[in-house]
N, C-alpha and C. Protein backbone atom coordinates (compact mmCIF):
# COMPACT_ATOMS: atom_id res chain seq x y z
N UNK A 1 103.80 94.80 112.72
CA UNK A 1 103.03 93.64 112.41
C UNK A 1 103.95 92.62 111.76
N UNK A 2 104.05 91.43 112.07
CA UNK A 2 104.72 90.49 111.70
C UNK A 2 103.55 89.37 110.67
N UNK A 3 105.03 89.16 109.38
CA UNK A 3 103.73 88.18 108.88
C UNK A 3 105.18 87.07 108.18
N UNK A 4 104.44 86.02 107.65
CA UNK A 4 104.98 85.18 106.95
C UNK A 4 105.46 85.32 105.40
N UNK A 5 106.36 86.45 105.19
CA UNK A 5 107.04 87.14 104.10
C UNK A 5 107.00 85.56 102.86
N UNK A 6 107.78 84.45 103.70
CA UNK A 6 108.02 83.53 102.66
C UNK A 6 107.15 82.94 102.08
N UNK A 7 106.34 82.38 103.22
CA UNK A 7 105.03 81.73 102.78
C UNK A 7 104.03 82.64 101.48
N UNK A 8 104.01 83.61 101.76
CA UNK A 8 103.12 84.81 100.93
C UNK A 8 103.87 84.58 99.63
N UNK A 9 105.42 84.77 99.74
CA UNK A 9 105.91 84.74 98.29
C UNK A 9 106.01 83.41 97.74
N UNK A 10 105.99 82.51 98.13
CA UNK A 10 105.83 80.97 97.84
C UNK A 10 104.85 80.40 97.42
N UNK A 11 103.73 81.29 97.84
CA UNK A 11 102.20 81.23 97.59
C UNK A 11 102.10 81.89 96.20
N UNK A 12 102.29 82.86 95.85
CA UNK A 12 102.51 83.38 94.83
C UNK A 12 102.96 82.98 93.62
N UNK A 13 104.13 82.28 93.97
CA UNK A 13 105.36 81.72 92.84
C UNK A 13 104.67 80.71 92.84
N UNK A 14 103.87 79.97 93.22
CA UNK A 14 103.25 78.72 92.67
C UNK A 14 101.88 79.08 92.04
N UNK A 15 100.97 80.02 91.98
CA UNK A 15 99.88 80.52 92.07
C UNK A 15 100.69 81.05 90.13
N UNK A 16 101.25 81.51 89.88
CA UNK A 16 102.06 81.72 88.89
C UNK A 16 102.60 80.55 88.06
N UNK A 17 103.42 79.53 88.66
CA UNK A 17 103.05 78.32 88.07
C UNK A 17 102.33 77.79 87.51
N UNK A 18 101.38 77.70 88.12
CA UNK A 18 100.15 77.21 87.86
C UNK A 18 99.75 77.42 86.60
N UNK A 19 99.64 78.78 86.41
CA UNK A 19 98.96 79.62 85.37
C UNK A 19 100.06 79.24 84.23
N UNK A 20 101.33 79.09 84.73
CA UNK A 20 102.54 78.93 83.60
C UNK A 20 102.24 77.64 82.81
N UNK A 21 102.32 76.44 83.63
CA UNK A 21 101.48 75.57 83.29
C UNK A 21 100.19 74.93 82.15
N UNK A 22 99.06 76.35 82.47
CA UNK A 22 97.62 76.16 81.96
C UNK A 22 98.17 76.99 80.75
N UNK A 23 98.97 78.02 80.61
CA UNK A 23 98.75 79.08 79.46
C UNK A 23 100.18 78.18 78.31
N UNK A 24 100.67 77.40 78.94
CA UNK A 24 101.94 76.89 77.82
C UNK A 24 100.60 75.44 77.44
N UNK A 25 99.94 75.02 77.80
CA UNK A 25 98.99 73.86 77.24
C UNK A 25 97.40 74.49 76.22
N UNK A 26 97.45 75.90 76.53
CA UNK A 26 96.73 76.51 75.37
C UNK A 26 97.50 77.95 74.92
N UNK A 27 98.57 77.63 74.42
CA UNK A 27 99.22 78.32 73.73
C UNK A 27 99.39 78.55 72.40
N UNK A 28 98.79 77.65 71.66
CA UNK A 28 98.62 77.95 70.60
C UNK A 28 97.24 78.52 70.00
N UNK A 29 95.91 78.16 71.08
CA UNK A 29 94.84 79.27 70.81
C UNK A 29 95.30 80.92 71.34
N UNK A 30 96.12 81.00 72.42
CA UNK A 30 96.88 82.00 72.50
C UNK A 30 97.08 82.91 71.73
N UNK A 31 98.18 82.40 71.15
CA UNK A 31 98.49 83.04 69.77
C UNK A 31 97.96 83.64 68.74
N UNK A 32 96.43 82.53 68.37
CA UNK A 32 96.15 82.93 67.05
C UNK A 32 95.23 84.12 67.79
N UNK A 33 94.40 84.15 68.76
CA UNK A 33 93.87 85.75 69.34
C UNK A 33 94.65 86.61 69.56
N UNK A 34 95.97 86.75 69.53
CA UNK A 34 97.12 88.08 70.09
C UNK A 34 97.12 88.20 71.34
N UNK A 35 97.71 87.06 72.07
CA UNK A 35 97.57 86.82 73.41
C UNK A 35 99.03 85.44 73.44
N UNK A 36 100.02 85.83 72.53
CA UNK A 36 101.03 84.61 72.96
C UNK A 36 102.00 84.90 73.98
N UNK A 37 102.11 86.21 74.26
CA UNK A 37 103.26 86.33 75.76
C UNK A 37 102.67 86.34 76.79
N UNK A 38 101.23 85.85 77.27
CA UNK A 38 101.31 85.38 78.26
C UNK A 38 101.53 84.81 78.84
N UNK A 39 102.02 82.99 78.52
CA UNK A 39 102.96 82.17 79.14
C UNK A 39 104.28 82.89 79.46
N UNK A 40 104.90 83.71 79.00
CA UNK A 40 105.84 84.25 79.53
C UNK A 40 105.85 85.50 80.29
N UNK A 41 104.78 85.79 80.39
CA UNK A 41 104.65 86.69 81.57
C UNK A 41 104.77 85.70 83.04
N UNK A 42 103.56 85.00 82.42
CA UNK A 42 103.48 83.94 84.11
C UNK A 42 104.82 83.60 84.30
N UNK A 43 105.23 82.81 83.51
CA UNK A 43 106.94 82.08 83.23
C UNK A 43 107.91 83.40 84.32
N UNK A 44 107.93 84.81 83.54
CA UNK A 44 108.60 85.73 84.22
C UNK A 44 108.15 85.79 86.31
N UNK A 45 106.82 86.13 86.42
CA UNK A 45 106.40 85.77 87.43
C UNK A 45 106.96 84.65 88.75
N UNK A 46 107.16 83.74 87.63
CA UNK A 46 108.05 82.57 88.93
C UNK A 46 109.00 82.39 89.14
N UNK A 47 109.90 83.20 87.91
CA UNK A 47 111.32 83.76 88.01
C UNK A 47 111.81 84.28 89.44
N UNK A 48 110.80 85.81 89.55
CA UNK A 48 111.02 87.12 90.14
C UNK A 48 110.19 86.24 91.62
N UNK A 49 109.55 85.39 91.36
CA UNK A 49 108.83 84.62 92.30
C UNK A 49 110.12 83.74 93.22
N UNK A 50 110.77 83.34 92.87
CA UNK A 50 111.86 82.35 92.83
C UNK A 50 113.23 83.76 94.11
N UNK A 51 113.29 84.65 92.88
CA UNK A 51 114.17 85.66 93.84
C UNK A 51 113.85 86.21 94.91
N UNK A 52 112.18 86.22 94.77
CA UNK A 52 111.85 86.80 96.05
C UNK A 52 112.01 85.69 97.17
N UNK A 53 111.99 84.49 97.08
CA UNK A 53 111.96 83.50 98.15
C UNK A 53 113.26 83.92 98.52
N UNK A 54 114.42 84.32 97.93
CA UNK A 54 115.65 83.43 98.34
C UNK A 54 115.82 84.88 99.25
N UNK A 55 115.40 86.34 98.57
CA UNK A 55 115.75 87.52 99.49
C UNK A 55 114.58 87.45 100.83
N UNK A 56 113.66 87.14 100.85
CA UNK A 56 112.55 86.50 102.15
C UNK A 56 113.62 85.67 103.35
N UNK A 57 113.82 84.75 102.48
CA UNK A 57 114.72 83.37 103.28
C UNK A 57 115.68 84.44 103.99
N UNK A 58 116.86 84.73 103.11
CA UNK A 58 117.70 85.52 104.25
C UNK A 58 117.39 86.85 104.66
N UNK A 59 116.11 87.54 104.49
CA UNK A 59 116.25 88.51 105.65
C UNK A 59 115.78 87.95 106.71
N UNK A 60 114.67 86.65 106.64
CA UNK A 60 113.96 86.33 107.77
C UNK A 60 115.11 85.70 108.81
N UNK A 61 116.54 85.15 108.04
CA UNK A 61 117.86 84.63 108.99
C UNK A 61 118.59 85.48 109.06
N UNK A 62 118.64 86.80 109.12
CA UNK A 62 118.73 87.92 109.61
C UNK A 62 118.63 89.04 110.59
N UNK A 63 117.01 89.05 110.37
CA UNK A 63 116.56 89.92 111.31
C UNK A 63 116.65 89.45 112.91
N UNK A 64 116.52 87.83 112.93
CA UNK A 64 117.18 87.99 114.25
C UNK A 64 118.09 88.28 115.38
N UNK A 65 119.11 88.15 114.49
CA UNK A 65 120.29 88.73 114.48
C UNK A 65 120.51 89.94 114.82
N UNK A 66 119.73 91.04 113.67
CA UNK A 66 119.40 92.40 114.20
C UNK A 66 119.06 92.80 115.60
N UNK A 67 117.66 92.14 115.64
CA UNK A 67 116.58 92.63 116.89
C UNK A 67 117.72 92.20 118.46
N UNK A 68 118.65 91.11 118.01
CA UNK A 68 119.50 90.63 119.29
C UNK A 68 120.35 91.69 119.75
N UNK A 69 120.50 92.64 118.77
CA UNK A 69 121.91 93.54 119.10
C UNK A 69 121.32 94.65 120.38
């Protein structure tokens, strides 16, 4: 089954954003409930979001390569 590896992880890493976004603009009610590393969870998220694009990108300029041999 073939699918759109990048798009999915791109979708993601912004879907994570997002949230990075909303949780650093109430971060300080955050905090005072025991809830302040969640901006940096999301934050981590678009990191690992970020690496996954770039390992997506080149297997998808890859595998053609493969399937040609």
């Amino acid at each position: 089954m073939e699918t759109n590896d990048v798009l999915i992880v791109a979708i993601g890493t912004a879907l994570f954003a997002v949230a990075f976004v909303v949780l650093i603009a109430l971060h300080t009610s955050l905090e005072r409930s025991g809830h302040g590393r969640w901006p940096w969870i999301a934050l981590s998220g678009v990191l690992l979001g970020l690496f996954g694009l770039v390992y997506c990108r080149r297997r998808q300029q890859r595998l053609p390569k493969v399937n040609a041999q």
